[in-house]
PDB file of N, CA and C in Angstrom:
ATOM      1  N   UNK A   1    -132.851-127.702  84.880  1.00  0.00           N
ATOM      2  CA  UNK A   1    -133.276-126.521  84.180  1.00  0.00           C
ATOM      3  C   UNK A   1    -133.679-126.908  82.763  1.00  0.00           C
ATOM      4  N   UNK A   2    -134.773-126.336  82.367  1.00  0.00           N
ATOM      5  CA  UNK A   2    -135.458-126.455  81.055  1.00  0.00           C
ATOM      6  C   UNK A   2    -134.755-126.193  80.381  1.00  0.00           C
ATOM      7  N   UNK A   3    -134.302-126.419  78.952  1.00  0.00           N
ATOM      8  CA  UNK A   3    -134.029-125.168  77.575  1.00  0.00           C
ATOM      9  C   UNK A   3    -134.736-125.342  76.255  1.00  0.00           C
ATOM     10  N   UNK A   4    -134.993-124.628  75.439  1.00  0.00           N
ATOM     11  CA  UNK A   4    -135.854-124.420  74.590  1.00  0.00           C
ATOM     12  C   UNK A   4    -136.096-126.031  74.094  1.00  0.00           C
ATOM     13  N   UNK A   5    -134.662-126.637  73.897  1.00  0.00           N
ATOM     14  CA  UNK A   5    -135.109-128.190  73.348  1.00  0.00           C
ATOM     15  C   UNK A   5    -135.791-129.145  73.624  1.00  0.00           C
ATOM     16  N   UNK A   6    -135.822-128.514  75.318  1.00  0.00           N
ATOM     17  CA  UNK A   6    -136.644-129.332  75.843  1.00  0.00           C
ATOM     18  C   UNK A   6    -138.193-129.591  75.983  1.00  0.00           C
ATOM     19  N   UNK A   7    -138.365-127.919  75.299  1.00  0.00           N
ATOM     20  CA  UNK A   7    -139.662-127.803  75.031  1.00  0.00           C
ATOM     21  C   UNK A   7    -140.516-128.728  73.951  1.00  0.00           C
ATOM     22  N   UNK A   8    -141.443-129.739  74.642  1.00  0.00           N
ATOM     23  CA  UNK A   8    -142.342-130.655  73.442  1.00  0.00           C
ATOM     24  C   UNK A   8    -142.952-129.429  72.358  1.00  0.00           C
ATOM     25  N   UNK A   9    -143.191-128.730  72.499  1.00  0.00           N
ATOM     26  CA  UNK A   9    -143.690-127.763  71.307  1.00  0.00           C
ATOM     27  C   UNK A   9    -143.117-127.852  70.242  1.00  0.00           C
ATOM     28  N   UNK A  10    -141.787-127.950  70.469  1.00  0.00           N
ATOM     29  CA  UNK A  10    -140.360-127.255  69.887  1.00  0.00           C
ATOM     30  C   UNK A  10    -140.286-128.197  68.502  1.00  0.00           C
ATOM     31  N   UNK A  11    -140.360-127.043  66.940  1.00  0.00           N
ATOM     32  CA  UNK A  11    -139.933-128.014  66.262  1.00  0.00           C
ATOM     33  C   UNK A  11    -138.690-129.173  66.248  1.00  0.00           C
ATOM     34  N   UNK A  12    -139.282-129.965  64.981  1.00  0.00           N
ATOM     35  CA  UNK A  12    -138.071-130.942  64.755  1.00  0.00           C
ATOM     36  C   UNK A  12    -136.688-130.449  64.280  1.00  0.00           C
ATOM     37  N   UNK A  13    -135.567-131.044  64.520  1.00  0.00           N
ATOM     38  CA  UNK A  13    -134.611-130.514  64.060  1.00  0.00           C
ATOM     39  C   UNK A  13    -134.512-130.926  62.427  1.00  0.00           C
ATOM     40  N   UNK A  14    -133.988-129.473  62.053  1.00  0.00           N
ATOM     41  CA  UNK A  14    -133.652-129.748  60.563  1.00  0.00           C
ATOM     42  C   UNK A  14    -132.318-130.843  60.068  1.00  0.00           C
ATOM     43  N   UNK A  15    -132.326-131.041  59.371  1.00  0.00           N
ATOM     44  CA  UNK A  15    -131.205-132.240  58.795  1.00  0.00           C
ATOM     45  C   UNK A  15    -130.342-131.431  57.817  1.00  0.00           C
ATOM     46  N   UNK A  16    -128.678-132.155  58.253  1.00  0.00           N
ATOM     47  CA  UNK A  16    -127.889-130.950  57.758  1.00  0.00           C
ATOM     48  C   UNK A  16    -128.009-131.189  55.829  1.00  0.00           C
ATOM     49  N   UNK A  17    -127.914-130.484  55.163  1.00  0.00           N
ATOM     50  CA  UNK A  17    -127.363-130.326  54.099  1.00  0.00           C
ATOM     51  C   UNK A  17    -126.388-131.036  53.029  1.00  0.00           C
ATOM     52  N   UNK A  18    -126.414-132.139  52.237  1.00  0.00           N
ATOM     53  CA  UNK A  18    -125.118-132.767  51.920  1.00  0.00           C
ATOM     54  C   UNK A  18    -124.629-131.541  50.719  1.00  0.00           C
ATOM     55  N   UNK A  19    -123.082-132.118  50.779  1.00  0.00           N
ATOM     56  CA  UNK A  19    -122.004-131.158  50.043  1.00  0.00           C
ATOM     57  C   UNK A  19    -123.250-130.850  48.319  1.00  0.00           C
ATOM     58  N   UNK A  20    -123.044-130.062  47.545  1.00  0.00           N
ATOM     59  CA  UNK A  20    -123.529-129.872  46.703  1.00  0.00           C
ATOM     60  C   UNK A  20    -122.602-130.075  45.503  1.00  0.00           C
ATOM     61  N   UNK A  21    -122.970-130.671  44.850  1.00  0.00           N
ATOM     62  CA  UNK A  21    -122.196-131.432  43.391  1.00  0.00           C
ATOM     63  C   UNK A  21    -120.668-130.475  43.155  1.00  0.00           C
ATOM     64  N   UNK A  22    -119.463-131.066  43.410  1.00  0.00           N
ATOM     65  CA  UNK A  22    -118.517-130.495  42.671  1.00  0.00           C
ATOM     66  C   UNK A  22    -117.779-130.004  43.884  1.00  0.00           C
ATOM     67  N   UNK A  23    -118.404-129.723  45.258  1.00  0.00           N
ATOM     68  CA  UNK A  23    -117.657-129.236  46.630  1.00  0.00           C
ATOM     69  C   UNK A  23    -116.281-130.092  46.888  1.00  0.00           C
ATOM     70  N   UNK A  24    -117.229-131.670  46.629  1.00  0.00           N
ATOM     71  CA  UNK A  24    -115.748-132.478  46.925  1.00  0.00           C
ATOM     72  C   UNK A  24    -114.245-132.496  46.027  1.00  0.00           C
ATOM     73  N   UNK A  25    -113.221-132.840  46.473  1.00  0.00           N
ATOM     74  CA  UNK A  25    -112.187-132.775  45.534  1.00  0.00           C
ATOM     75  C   UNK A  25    -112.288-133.995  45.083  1.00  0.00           C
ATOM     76  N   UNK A  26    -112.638-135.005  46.078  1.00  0.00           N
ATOM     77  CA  UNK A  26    -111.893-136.036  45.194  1.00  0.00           C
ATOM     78  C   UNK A  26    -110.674-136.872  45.796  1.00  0.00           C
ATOM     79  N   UNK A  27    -110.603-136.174  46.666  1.00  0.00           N
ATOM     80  CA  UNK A  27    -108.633-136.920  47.116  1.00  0.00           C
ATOM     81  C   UNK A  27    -108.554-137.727  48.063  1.00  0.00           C
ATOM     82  N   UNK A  28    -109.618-137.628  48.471  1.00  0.00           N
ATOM     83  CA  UNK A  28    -109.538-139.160  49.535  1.00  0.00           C
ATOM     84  C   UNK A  28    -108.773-138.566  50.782  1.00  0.00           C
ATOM     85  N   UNK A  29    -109.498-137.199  51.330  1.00  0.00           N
ATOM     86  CA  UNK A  29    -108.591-136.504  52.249  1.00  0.00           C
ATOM     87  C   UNK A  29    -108.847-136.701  53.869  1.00  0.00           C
ATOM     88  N   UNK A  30    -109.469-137.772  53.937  1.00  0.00           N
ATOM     89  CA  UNK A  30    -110.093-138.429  55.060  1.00  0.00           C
ATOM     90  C   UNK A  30    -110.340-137.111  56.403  1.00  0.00           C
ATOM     91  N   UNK A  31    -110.530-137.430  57.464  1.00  0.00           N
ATOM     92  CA  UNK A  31    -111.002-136.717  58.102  1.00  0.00           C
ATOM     93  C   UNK A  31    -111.293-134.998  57.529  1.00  0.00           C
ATOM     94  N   UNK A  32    -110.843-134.583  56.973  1.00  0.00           N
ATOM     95  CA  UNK A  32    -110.608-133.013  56.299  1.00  0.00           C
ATOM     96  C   UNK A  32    -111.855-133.068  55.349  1.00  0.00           C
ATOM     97  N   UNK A  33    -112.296-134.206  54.614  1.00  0.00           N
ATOM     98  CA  UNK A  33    -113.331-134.220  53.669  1.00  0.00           C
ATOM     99  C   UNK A  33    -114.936-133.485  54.064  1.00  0.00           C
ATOM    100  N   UNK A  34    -115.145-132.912  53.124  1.00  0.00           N
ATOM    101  CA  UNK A  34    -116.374-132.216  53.819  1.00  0.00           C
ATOM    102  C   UNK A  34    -117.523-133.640  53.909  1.00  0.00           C
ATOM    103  N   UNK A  35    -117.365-134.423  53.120  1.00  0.00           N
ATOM    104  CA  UNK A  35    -118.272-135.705  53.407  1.00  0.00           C
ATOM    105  C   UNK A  35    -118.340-136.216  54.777  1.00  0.00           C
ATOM    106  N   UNK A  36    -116.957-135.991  55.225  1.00  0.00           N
ATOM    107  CA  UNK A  36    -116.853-136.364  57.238  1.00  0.00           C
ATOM    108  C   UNK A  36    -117.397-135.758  57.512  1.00  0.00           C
ATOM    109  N   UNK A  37    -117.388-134.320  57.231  1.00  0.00           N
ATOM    110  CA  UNK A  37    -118.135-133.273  58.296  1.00  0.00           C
ATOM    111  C   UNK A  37    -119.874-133.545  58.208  1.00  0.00           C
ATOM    112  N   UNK A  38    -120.425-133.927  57.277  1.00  0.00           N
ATOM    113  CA  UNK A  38    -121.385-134.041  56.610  1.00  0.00           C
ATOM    114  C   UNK A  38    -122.353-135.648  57.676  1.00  0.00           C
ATOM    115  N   UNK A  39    -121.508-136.447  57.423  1.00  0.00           N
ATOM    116  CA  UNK A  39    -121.293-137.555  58.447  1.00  0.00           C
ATOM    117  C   UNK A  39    -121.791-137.262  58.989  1.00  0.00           C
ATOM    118  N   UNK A  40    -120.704-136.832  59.880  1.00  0.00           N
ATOM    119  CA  UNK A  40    -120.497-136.765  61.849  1.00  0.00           C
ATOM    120  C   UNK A  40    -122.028-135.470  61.781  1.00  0.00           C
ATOM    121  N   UNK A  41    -122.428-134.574  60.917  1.00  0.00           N
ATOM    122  CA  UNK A  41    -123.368-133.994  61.494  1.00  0.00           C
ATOM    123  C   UNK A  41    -124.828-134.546  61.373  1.00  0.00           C
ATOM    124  N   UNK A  42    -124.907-135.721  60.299  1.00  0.00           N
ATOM    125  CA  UNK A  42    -126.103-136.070  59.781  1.00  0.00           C
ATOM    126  C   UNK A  42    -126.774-136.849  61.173  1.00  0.00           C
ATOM    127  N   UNK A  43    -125.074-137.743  61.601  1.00  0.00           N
ATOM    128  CA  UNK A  43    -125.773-138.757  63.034  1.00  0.00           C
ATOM    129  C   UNK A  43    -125.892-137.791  64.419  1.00  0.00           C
ATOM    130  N   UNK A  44    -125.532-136.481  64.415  1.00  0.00           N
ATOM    131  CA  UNK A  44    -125.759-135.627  65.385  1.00  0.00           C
ATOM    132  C   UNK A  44    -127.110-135.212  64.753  1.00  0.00           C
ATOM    133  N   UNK A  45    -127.913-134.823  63.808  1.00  0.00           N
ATOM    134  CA  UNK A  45    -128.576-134.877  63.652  1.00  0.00           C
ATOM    135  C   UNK A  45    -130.083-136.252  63.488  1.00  0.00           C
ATOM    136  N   UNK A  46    -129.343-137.224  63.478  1.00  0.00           N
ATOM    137  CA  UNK A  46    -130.550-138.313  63.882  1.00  0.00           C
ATOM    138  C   UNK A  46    -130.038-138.437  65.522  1.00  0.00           C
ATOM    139  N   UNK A  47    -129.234-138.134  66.400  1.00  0.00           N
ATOM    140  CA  UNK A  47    -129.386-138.544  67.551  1.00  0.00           C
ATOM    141  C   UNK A  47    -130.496-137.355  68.295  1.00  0.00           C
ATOM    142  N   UNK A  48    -130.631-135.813  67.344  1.00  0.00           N
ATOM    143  CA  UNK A  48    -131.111-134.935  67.839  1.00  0.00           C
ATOM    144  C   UNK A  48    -132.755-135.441  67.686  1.00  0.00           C
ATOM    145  N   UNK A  49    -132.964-135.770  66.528  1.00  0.00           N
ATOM    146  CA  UNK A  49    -133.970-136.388  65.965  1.00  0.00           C
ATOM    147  C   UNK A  49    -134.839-137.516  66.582  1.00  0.00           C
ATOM    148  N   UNK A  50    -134.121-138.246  67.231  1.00  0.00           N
ATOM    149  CA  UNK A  50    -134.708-139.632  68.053  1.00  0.00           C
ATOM    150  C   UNK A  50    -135.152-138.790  69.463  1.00  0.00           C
ATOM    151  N   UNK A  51    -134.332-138.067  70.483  1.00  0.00           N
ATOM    152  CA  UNK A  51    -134.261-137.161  71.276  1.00  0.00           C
ATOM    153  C   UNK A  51    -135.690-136.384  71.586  1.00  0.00           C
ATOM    154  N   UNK A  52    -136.196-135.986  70.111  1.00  0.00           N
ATOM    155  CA  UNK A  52    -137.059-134.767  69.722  1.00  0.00           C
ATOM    156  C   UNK A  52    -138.445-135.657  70.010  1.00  0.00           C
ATOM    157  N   UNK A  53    -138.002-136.650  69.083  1.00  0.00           N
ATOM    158  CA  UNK A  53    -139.551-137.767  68.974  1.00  0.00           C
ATOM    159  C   UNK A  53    -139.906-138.860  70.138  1.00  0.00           C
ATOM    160  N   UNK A  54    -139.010-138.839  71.241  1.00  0.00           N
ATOM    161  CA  UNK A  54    -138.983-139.517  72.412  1.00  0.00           C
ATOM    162  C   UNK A  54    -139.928-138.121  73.349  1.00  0.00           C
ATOM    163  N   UNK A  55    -140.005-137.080  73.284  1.00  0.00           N
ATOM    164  CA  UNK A  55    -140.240-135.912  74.039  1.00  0.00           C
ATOM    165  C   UNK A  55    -141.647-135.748  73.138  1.00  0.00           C
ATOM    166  N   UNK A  56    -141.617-135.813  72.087  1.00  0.00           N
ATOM    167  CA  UNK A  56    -143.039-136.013  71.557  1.00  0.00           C
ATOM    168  C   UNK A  56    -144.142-136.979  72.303  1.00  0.00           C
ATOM    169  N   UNK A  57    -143.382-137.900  72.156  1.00  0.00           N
ATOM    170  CA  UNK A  57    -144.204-139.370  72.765  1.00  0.00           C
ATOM    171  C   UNK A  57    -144.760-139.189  74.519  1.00  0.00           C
ATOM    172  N   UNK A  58    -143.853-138.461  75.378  1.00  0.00           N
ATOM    173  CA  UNK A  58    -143.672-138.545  76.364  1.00  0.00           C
ATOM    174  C   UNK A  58    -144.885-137.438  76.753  1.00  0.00           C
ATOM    175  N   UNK A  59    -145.575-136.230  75.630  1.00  0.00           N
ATOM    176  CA  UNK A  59    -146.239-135.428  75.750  1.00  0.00           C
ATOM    177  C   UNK A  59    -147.921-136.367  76.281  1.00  0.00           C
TER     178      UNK A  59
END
């Protein structure tokens, strides 16, 4: 079954957002840090990204 992502039309995915000056504390709060979250979404976002431009190519 199709879903919209799969659609070659379909824009690129946007890229998340990093924290904005002053969000972080500072404490070295490892996994809890919004910089992790920031992380883990940037490479969900280049795996979405490679994904997008493989379906481009394939058009």
């Amino acid at each position: 079954m199709k879903t919209l992502c799969d659609d070659p039309r379909a824009e690129p995915p946007s890229p998340p957002s990093p924290p904005a000056d002053g969000e972080c504390c500072e404490s070295e709060c490892g996994d809890a840090c919004i910089w992790t979250d920031y992380y883990e979404a940037r490479a969900r976002y280049e795996q979405a990204l490679a994904e997008w431009r493989a379906r481009q190519r394939e058009q």
